[in-house]
C-alpha atoms as a PDB file:
ATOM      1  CA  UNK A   1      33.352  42.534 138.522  1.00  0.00           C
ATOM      2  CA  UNK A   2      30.709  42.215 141.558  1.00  0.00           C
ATOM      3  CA  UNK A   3      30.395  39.299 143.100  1.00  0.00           C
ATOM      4  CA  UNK A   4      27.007  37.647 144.112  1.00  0.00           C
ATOM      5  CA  UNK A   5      25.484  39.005 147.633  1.00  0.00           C
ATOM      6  CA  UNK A   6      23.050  36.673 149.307  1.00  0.00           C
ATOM      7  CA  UNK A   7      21.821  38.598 152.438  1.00  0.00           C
ATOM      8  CA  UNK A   8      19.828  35.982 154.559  1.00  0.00           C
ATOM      9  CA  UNK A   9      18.636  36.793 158.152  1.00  0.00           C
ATOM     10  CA  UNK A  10      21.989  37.122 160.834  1.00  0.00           C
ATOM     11  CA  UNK A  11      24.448  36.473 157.979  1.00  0.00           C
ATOM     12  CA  UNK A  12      25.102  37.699 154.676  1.00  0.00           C
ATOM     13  CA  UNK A  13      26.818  35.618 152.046  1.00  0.00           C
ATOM     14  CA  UNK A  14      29.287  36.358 148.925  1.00  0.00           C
ATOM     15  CA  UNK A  15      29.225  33.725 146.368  1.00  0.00           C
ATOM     16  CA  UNK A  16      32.784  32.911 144.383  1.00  0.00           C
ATOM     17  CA  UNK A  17      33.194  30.551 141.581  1.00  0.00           C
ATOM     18  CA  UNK A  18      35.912  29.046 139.774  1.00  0.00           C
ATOM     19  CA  UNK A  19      37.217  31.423 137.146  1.00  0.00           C
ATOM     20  CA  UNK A  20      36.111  34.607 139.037  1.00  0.00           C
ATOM     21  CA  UNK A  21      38.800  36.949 140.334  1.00  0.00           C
ATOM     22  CA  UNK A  22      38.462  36.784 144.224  1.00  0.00           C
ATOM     23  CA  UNK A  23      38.569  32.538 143.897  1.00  0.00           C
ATOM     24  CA  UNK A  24      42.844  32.679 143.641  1.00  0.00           C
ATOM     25  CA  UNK A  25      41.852  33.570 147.837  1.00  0.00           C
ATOM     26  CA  UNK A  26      40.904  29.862 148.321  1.00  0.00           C
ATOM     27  CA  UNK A  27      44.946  29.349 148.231  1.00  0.00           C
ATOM     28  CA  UNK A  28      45.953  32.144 150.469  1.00  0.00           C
ATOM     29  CA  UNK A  29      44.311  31.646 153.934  1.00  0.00           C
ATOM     30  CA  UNK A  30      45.837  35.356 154.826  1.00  0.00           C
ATOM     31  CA  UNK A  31      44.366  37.247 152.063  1.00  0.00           C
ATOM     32  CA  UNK A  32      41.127  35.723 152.346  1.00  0.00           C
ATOM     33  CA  UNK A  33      41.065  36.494 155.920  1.00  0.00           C
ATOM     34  CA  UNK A  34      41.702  40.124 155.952  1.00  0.00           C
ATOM     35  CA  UNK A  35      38.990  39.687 152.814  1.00  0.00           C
ATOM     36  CA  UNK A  36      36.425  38.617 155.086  1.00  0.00           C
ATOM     37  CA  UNK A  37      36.786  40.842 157.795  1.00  0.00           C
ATOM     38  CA  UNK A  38      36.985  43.800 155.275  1.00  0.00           C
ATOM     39  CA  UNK A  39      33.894  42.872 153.275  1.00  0.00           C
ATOM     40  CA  UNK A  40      31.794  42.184 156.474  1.00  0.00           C
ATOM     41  CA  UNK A  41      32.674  45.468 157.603  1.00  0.00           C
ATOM     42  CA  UNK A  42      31.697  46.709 154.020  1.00  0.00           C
ATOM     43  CA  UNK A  43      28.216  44.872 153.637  1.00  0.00           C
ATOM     44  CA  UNK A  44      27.382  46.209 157.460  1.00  0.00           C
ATOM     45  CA  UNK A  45      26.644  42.698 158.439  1.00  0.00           C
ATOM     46  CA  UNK A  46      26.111  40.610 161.518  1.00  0.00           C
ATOM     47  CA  UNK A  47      28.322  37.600 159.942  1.00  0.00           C
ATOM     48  CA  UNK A  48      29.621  37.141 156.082  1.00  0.00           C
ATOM     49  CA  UNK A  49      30.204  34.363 155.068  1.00  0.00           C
ATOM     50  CA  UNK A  50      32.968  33.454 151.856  1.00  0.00           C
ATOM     51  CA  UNK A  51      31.877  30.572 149.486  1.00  0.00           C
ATOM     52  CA  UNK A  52      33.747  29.487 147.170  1.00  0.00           C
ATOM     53  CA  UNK A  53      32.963  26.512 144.566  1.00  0.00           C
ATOM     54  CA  UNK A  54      34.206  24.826 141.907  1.00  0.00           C
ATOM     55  CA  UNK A  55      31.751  22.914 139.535  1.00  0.00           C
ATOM     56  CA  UNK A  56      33.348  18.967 139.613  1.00  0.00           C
ATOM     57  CA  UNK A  57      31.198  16.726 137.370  1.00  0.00           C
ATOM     58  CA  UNK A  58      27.702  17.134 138.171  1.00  0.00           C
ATOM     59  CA  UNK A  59      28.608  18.154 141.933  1.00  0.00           C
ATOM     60  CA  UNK A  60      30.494  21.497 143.127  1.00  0.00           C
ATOM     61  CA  UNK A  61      33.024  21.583 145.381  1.00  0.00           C
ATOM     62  CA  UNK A  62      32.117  24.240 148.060  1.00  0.00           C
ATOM     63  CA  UNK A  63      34.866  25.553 150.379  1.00  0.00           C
ATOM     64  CA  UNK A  64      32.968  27.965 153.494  1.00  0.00           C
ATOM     65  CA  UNK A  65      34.628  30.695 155.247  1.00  0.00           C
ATOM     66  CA  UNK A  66      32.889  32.362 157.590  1.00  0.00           C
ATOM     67  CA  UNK A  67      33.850  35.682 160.079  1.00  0.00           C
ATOM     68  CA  UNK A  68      31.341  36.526 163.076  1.00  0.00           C
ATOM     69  CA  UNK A  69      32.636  40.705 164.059  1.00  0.00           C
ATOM     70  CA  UNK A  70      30.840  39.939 167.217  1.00  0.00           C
ATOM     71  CA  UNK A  71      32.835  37.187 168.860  1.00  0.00           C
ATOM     72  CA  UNK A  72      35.691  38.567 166.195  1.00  0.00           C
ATOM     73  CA  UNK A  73      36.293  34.689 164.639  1.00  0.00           C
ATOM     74  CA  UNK A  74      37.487  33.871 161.631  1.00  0.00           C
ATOM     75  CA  UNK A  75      36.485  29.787 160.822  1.00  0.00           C
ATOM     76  CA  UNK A  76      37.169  28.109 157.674  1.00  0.00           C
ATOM     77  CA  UNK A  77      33.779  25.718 158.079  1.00  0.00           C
ATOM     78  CA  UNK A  78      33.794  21.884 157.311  1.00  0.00           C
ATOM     79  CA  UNK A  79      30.431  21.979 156.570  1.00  0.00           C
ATOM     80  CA  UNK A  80      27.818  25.544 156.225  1.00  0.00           C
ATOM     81  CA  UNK A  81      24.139  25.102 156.232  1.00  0.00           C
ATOM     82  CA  UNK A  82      23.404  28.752 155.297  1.00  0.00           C
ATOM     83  CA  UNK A  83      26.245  28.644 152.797  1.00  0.00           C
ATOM     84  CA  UNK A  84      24.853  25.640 151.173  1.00  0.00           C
ATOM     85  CA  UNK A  85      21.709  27.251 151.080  1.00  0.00           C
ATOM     86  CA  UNK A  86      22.598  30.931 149.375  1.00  0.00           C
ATOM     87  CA  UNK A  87      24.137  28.945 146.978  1.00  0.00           C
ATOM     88  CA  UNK A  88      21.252  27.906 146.217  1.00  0.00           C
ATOM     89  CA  UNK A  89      19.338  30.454 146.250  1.00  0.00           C
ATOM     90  CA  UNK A  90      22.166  32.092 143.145  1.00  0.00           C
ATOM     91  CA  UNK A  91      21.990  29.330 141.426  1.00  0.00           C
ATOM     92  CA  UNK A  92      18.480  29.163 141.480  1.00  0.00           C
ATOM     93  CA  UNK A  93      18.076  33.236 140.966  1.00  0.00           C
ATOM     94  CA  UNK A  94      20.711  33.026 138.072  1.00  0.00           C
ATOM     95  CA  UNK A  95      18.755  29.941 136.218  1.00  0.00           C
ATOM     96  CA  UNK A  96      15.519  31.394 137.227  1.00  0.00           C
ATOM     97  CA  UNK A  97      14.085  27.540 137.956  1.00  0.00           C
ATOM     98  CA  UNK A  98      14.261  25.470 140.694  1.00  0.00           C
ATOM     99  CA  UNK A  99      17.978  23.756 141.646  1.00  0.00           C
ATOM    100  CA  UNK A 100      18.948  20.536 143.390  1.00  0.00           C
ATOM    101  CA  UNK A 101      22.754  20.910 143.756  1.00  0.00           C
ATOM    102  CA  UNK A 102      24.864  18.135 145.469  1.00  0.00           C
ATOM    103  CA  UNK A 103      27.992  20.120 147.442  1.00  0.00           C
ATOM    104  CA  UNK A 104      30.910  18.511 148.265  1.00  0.00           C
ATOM    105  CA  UNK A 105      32.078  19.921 151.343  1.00  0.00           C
ATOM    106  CA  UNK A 106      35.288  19.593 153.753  1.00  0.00           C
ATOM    107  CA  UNK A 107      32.423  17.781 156.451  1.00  0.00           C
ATOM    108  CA  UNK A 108      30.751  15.608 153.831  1.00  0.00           C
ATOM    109  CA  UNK A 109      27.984  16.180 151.068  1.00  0.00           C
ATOM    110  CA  UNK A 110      25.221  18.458 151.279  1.00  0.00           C
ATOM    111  CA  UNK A 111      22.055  19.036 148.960  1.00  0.00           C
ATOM    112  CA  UNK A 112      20.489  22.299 148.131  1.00  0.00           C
ATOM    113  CA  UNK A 113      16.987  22.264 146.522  1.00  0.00           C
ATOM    114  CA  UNK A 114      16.084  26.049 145.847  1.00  0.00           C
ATOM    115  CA  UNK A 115      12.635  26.731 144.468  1.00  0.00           C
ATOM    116  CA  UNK A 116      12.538  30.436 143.301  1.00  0.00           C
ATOM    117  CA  UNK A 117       8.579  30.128 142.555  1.00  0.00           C
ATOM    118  CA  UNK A 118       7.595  28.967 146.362  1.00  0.00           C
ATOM    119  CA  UNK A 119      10.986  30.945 147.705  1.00  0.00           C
ATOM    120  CA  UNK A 120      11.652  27.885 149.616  1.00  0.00           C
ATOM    121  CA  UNK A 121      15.265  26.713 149.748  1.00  0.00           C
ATOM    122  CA  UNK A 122      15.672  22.907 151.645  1.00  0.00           C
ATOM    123  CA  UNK A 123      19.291  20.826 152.888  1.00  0.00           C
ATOM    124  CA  UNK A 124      19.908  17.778 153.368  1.00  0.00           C
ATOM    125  CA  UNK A 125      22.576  15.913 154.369  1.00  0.00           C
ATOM    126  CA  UNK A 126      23.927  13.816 157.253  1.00  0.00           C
ATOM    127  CA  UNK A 127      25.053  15.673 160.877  1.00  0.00           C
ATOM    128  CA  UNK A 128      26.678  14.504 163.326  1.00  0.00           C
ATOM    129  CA  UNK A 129      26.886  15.434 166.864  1.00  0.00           C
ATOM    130  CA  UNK A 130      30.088  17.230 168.214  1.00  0.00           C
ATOM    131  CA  UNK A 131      30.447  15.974 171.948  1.00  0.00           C
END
């Protein structure tokens, strides 16, 4: 089946859930990799970003990959803004209401309120400077 496309200016996302067939990649850095790079190339896109979650109690577990062709890297992200938000974005395109999601990511926790009827998508969460 297709997965999810969230195109957002300067990146493009692919959304994969639990239970779809592209998720098993989550447990083979490798394959996901080559994935990445191969789907970027694909979509025609400045940056593509892989997200996978996994729905854990009222939360989801979000893992980020993310490849950039133009300074050709390949970073599996402890925490992704944009991700957090084209997740979002599906879940609030899918529902066709408004989401508040709580992620769980490798960084920390991030929330995603999507509003499909304003198109306004917010995060929040705590950041911390990298010195």
């Amino acid at each position: 089946g297709m997965l999810p496309v969230v195109t957002m200016e300067g990146i493009t996302h692919i959304i994969i859930c639990e239970g779809t067939a592209f998720y098993g990649l989550i447990n083979d850095r490798a394959a996901a990799e080559a994935a990445v790079r191969k789907w970027c190339a694909e979509q025609n896109a400045k940056g593509l970003g892989l997200i996978f979650t996994k729905k854990e109690g009222s939360e989801y577990e979000m893992t980020p990959l993310v490849y950039i062709p133009g300074s050709n890297t390949v970073f599996w992200e402890n925490s992704c803004g944009s991700g957090s938000s084209a997740f979002g974005m599906y879940m609030a395109k899918i529902s066709g209401r408004s989401a508040d999601i709580s992620l769980v990511q490798p960084g920390g926790k991030l929330r995603v309120v999507s509003d499909p009827a304003k198109k306004e998508t917010w995060i929040y969460g705590r950041t911390e400077m990298i010195t």
